[in-house]
PDB file of N, CA and C in Angstrom:
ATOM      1  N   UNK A   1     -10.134 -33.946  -1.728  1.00  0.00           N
ATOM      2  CA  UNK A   1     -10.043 -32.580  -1.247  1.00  0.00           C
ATOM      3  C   UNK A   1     -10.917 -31.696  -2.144  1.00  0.00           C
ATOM      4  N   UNK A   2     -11.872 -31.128  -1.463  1.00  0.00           N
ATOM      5  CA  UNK A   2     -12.568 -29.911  -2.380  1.00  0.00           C
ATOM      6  C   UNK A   2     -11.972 -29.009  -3.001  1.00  0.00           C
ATOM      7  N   UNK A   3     -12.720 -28.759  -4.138  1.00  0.00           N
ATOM      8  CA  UNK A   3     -11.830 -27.658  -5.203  1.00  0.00           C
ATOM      9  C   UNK A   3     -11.582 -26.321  -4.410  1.00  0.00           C
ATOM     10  N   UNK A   4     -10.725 -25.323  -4.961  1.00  0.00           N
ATOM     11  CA  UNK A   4     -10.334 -23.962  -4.230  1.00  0.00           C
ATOM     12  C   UNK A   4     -11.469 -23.179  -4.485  1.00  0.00           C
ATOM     13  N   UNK A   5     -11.695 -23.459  -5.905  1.00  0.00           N
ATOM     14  CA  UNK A   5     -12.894 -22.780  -6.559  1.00  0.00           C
ATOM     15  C   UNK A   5     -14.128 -23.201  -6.362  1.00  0.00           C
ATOM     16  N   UNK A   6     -15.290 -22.146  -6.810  1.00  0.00           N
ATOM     17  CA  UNK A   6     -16.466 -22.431  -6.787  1.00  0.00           C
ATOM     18  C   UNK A   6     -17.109 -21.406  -7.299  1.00  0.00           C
ATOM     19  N   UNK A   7     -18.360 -21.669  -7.765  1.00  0.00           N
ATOM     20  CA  UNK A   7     -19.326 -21.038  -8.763  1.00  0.00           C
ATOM     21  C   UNK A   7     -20.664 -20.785  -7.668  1.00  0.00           C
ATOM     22  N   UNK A   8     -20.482 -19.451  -7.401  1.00  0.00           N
ATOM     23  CA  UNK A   8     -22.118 -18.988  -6.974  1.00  0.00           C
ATOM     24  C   UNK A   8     -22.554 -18.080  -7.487  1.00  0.00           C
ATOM     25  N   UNK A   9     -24.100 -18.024  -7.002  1.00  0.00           N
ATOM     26  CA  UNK A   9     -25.072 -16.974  -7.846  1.00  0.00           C
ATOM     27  C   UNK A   9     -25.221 -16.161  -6.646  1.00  0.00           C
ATOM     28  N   UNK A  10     -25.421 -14.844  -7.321  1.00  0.00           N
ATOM     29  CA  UNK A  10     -25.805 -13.683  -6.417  1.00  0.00           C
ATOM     30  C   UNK A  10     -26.628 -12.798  -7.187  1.00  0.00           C
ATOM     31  N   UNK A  11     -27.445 -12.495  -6.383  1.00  0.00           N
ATOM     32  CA  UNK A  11     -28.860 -11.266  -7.107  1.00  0.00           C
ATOM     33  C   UNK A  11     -28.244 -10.160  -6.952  1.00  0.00           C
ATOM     34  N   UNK A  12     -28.018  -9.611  -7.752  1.00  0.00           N
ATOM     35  CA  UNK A  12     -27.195  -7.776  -7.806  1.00  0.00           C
ATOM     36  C   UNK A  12     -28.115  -6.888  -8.730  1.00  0.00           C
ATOM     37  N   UNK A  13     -29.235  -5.819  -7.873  1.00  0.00           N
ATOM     38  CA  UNK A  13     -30.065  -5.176  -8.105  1.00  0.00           C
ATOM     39  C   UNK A  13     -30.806  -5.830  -9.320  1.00  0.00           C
ATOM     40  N   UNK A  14     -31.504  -7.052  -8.580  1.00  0.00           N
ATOM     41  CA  UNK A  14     -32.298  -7.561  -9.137  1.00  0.00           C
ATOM     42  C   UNK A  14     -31.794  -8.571 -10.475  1.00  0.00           C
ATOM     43  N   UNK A  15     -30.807  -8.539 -10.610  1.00  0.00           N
ATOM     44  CA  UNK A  15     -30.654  -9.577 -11.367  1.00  0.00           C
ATOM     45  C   UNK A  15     -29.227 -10.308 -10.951  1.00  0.00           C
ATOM     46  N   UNK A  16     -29.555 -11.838 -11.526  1.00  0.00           N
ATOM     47  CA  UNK A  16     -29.027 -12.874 -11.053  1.00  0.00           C
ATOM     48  C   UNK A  16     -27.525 -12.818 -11.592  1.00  0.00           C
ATOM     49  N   UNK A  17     -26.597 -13.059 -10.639  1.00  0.00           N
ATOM     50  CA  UNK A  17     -24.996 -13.236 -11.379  1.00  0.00           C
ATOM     51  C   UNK A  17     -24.281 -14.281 -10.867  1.00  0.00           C
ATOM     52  N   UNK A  18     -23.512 -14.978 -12.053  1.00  0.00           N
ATOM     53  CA  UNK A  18     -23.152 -16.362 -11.555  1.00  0.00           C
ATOM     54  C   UNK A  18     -21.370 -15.923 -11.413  1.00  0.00           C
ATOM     55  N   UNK A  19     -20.897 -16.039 -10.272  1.00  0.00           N
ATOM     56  CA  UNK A  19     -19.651 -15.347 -10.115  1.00  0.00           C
ATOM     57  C   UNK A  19     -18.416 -17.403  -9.912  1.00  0.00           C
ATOM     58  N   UNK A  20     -17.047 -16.957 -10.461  1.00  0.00           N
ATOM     59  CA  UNK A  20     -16.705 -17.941 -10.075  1.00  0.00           C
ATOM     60  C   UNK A  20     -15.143 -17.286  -9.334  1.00  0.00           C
ATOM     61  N   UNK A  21     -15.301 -17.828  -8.050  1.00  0.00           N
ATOM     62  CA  UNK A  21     -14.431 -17.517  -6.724  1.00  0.00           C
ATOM     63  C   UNK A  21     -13.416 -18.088  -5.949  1.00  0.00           C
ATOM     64  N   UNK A  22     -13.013 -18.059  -5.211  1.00  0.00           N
ATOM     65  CA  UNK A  22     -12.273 -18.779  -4.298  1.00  0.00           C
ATOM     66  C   UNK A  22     -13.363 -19.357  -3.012  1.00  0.00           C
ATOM     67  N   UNK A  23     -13.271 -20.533  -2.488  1.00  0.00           N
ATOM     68  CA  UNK A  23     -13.857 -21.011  -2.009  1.00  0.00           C
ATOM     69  C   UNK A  23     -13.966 -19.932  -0.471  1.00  0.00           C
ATOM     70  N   UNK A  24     -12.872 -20.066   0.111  1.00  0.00           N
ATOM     71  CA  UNK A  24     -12.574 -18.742   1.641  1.00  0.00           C
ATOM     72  C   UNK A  24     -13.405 -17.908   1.069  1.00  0.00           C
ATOM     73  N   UNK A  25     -13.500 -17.286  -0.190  1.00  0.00           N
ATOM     74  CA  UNK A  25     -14.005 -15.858   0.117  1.00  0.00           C
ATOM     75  C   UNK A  25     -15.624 -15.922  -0.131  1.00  0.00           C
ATOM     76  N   UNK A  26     -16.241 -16.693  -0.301  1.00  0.00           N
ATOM     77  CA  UNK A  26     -17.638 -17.011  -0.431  1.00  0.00           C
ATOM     78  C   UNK A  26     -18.229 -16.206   0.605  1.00  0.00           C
ATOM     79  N   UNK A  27     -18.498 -16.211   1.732  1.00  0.00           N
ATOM     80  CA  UNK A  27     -19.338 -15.129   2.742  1.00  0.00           C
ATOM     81  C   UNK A  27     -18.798 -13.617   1.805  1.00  0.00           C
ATOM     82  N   UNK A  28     -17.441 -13.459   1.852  1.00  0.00           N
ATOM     83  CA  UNK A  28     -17.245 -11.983   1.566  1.00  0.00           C
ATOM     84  C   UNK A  28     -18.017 -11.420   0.585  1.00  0.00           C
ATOM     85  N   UNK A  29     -18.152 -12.477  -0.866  1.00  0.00           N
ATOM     86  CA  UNK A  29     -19.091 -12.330  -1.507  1.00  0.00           C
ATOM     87  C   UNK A  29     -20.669 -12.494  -1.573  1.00  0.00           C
ATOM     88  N   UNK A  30     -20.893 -12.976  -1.104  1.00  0.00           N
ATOM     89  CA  UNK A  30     -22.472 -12.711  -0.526  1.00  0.00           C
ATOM     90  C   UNK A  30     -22.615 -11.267   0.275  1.00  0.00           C
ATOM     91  N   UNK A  31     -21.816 -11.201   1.382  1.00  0.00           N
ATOM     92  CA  UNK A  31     -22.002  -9.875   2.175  1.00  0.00           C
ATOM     93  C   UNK A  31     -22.076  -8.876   1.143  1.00  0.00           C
ATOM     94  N   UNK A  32     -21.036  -8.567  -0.079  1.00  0.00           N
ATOM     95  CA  UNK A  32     -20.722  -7.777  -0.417  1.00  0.00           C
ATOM     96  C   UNK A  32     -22.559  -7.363  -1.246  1.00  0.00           C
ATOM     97  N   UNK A  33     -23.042  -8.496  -2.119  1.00  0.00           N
ATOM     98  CA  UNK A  33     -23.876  -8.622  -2.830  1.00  0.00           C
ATOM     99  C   UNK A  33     -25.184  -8.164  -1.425  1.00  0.00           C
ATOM    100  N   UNK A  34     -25.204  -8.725  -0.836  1.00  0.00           N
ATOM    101  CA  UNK A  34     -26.562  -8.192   0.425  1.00  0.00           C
ATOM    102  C   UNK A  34     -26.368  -6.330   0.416  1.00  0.00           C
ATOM    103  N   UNK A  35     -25.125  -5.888   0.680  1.00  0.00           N
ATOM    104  CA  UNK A  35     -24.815  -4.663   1.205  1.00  0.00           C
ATOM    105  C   UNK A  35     -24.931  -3.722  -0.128  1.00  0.00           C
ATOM    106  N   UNK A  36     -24.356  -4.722  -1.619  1.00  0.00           N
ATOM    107  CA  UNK A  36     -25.065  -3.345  -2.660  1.00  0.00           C
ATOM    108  C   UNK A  36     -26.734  -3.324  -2.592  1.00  0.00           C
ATOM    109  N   UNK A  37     -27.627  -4.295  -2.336  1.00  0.00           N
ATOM    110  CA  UNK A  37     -28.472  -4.614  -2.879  1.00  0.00           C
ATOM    111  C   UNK A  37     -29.345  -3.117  -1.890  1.00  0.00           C
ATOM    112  N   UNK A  38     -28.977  -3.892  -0.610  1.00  0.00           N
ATOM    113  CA  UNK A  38     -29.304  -2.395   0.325  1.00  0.00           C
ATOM    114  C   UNK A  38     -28.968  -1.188   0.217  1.00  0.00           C
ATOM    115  N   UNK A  39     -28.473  -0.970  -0.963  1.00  0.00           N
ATOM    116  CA  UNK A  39     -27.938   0.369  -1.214  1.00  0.00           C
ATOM    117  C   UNK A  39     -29.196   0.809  -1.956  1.00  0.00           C
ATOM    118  N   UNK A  40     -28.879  -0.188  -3.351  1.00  0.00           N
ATOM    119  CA  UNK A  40     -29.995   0.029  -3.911  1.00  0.00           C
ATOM    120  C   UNK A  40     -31.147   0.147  -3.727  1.00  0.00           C
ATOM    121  N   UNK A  41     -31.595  -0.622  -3.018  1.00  0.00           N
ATOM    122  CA  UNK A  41     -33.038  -0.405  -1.729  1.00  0.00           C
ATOM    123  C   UNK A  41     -32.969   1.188  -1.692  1.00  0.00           C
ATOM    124  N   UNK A  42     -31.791   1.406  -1.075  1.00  0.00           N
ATOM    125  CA  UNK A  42     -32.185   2.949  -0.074  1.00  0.00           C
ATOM    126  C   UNK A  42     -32.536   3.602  -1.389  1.00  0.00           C
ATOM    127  N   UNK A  43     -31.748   3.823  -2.672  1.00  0.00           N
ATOM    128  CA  UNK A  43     -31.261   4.625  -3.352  1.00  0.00           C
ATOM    129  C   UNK A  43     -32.974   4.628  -3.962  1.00  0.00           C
ATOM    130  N   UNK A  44     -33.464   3.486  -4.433  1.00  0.00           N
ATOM    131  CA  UNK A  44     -34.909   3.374  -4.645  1.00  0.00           C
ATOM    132  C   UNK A  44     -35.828   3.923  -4.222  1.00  0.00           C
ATOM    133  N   UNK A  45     -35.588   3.706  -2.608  1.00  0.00           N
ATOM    134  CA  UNK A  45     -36.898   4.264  -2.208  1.00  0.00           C
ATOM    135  C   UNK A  45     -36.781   5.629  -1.893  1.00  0.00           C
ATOM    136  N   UNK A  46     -35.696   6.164  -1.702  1.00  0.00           N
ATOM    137  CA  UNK A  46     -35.834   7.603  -1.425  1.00  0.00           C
ATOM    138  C   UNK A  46     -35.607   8.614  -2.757  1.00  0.00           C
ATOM    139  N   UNK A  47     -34.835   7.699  -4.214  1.00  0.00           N
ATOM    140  CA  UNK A  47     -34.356   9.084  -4.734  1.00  0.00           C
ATOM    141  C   UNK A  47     -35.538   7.972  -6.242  1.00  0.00           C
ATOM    142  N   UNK A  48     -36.571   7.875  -6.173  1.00  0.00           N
ATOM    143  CA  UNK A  48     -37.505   6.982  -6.857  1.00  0.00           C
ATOM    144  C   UNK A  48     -37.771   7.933  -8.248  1.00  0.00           C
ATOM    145  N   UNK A  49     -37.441   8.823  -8.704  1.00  0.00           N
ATOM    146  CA  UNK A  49     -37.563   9.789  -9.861  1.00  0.00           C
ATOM    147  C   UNK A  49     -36.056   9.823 -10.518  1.00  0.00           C
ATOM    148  N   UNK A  50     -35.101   9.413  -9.716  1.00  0.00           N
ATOM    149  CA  UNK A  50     -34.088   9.117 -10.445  1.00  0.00           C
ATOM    150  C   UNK A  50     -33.848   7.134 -11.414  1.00  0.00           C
ATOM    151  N   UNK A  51     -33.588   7.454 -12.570  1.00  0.00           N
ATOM    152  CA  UNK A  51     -33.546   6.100 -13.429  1.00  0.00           C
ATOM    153  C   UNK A  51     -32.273   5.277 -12.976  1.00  0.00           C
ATOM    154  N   UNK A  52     -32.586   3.935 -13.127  1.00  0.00           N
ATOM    155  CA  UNK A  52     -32.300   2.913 -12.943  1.00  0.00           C
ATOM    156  C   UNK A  52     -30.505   2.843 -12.799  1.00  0.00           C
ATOM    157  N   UNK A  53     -30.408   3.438 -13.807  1.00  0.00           N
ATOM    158  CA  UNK A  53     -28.712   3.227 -14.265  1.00  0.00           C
ATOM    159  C   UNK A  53     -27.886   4.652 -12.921  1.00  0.00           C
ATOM    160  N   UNK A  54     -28.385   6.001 -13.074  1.00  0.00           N
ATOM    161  CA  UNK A  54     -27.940   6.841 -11.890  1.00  0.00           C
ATOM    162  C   UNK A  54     -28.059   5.932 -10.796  1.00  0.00           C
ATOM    163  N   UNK A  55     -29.167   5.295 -10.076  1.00  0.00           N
ATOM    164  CA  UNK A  55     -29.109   4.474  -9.351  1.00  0.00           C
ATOM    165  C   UNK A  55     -28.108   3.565  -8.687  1.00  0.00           C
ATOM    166  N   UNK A  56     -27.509   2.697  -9.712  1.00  0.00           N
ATOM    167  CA  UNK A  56     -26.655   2.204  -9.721  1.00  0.00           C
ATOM    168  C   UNK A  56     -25.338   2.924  -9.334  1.00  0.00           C
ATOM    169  N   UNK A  57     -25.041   3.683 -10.321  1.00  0.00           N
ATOM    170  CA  UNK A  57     -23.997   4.803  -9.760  1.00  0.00           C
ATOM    171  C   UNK A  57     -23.882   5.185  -8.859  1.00  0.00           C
ATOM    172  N   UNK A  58     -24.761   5.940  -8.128  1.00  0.00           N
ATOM    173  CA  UNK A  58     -24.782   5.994  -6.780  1.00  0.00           C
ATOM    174  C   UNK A  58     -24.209   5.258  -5.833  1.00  0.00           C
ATOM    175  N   UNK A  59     -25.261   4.241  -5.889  1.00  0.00           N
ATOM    176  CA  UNK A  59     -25.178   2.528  -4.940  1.00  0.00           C
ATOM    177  C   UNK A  59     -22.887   2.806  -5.176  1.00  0.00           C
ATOM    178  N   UNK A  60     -22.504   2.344  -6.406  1.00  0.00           N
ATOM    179  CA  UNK A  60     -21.220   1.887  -6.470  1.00  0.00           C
ATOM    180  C   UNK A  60     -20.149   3.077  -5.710  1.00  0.00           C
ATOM    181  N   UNK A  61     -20.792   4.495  -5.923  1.00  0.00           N
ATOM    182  CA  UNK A  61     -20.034   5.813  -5.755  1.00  0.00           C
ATOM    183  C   UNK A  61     -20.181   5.705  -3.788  1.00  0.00           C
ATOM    184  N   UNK A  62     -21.385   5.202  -3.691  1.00  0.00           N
ATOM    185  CA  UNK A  62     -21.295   5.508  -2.207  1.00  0.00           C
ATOM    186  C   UNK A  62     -20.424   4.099  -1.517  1.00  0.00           C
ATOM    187  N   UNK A  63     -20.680   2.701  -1.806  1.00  0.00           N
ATOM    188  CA  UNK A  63     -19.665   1.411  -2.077  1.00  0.00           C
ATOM    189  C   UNK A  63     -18.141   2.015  -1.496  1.00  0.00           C
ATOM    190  N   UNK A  64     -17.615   2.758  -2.615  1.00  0.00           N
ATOM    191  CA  UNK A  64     -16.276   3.494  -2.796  1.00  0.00           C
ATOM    192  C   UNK A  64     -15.944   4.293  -1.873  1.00  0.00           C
ATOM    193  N   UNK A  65     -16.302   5.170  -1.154  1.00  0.00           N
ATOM    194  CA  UNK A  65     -16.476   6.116  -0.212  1.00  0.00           C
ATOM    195  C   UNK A  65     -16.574   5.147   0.878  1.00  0.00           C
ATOM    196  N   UNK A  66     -17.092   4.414   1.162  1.00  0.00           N
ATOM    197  CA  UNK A  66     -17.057   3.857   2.389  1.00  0.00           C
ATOM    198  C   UNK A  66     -16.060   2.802   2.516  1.00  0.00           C
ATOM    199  N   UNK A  67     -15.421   2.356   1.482  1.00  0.00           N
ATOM    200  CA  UNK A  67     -14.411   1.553   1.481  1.00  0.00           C
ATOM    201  C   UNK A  67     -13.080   2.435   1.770  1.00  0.00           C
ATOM    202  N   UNK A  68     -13.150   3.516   1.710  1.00  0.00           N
ATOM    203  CA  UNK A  68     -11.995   4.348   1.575  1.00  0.00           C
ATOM    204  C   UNK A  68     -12.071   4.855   2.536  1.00  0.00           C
ATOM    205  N   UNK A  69     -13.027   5.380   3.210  1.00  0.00           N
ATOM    206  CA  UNK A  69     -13.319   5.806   4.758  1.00  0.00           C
ATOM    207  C   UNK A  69     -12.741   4.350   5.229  1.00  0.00           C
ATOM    208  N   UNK A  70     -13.109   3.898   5.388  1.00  0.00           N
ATOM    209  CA  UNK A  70     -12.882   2.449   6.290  1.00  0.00           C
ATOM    210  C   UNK A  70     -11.158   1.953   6.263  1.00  0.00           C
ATOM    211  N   UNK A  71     -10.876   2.295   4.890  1.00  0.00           N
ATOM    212  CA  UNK A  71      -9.048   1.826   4.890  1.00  0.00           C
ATOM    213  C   UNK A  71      -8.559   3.062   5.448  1.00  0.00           C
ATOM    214  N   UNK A  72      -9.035   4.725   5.660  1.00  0.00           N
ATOM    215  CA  UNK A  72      -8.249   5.121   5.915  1.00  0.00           C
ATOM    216  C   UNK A  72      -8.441   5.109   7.458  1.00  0.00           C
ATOM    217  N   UNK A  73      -9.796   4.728   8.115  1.00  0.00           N
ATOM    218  CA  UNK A  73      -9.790   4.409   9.662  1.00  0.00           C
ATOM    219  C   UNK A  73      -8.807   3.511   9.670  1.00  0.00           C
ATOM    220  N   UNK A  74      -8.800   2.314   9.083  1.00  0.00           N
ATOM    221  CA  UNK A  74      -7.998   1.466   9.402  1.00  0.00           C
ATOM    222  C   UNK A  74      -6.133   1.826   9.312  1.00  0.00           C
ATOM    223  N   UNK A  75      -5.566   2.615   8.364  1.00  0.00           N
ATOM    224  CA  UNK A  75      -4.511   3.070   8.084  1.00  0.00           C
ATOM    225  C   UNK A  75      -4.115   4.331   9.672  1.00  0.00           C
ATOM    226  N   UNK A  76      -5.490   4.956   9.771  1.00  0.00           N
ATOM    227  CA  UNK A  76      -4.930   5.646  11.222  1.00  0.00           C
ATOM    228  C   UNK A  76      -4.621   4.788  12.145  1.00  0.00           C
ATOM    229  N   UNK A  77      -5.384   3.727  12.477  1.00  0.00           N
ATOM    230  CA  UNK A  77      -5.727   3.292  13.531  1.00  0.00           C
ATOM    231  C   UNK A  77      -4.066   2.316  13.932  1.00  0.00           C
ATOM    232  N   UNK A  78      -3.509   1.814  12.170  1.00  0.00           N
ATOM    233  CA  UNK A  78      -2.392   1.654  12.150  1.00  0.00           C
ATOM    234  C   UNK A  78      -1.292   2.576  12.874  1.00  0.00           C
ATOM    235  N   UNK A  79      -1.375   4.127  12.012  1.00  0.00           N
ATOM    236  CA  UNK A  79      -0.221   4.658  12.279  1.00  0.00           C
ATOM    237  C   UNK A  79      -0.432   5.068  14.232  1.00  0.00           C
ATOM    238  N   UNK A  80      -1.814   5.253  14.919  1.00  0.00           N
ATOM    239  CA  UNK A  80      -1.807   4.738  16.659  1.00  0.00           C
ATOM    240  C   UNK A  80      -0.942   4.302  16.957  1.00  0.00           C
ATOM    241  N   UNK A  81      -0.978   2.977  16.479  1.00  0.00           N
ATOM    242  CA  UNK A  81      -0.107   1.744  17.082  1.00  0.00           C
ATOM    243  C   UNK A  81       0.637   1.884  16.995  1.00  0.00           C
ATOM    244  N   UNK A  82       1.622   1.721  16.023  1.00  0.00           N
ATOM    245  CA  UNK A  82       2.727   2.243  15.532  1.00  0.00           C
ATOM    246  C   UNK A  82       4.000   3.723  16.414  1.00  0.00           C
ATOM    247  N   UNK A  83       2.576   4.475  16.543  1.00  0.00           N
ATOM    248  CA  UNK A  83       3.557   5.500  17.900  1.00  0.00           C
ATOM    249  C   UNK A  83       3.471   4.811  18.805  1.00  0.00           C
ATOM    250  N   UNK A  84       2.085   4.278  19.374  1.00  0.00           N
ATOM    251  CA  UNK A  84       2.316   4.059  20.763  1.00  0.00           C
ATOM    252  C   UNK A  84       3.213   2.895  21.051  1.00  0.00           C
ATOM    253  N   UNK A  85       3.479   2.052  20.202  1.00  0.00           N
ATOM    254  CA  UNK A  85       4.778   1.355  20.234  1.00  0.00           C
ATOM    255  C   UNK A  85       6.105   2.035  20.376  1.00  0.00           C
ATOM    256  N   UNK A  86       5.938   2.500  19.709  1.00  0.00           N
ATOM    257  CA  UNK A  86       7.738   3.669  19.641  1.00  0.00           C
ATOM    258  C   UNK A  86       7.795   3.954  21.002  1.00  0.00           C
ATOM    259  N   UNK A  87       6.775   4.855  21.205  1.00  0.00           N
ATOM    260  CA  UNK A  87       6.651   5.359  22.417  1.00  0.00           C
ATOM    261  C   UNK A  87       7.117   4.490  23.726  1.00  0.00           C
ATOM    262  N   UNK A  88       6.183   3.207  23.350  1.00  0.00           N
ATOM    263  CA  UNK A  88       6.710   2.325  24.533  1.00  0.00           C
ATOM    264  C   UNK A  88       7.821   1.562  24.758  1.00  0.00           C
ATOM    265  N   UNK A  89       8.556   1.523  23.558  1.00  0.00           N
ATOM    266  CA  UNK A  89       9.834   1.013  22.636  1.00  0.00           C
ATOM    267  C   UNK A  89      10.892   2.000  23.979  1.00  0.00           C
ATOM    268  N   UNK A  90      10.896   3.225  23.330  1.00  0.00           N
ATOM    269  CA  UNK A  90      11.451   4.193  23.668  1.00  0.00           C
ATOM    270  C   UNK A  90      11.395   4.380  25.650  1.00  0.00           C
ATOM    271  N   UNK A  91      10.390   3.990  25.985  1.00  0.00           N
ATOM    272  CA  UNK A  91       9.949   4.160  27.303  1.00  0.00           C
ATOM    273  C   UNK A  91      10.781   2.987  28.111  1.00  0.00           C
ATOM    274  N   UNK A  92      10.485   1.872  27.462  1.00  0.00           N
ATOM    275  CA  UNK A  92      11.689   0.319  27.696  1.00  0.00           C
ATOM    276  C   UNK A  92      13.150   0.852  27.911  1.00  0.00           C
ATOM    277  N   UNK A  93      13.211   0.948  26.770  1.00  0.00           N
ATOM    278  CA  UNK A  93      15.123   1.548  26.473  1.00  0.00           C
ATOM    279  C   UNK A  93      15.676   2.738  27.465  1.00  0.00           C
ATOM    280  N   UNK A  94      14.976   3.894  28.120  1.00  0.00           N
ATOM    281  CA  UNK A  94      14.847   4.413  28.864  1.00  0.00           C
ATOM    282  C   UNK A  94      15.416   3.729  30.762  1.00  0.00           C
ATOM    283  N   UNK A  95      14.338   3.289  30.627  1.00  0.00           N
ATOM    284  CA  UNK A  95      14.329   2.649  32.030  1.00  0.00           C
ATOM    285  C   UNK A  95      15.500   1.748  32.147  1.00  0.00           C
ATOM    286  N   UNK A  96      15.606   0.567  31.082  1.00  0.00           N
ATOM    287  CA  UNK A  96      16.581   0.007  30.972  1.00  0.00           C
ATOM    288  C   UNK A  96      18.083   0.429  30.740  1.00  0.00           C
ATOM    289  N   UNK A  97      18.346   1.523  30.877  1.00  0.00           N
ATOM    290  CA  UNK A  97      19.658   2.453  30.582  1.00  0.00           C
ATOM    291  C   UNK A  97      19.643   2.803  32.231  1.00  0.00           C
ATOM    292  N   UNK A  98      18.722   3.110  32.835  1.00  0.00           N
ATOM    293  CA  UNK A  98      18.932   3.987  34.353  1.00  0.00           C
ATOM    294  C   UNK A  98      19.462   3.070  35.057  1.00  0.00           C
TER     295      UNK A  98
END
């Protein structure tokens, strides 16, 4: 049986990092490493008078923000469901009483 673990490399703004993981989450980590790298891209080519290290900051500050946008879409999108269940909960129990 293959190990749980595993050791990969990922290029993170240009330099190489040897990360050691859980085997499942291997894509997550690559994606994650493609999606800073494109940050950095953008952050490069458009804000190119700002140094290396702000750069970075950026890339991670904007990372954060979109992770938090995204849990709290996801946390609405929860509390949706959640009524429209009640709702339909409530709509059941209804009918079923008449």
């Amino acid at each position: 049986m293959p190990s749980e673990r595993l050791t990969i490399s990922v290029v993170l703004g240009g330099r190489k990092v040897q990360l050691d993981i859980n085997r499942a989450d291997e894509q997550v980590y690559r994606n994650a490493a493609q999606r800073l790298n494109e940050m950095i891209s953008f952050y490069r080519k458009n804000y190119s008078e700002v140094d290396g290290e702000m750069i970075l900051l950026m890339s991670a500050y904007n990372a954060v923000v979109n992770h938090l946008a995204e849990k709290k879409l996801a946390k609405d999108d929860i509390d949706k469901l959640e009524a429209s269940f009640s709702q339909l909960s409530k709509e059941l129990k209804d009918s079923l009483s008449e």
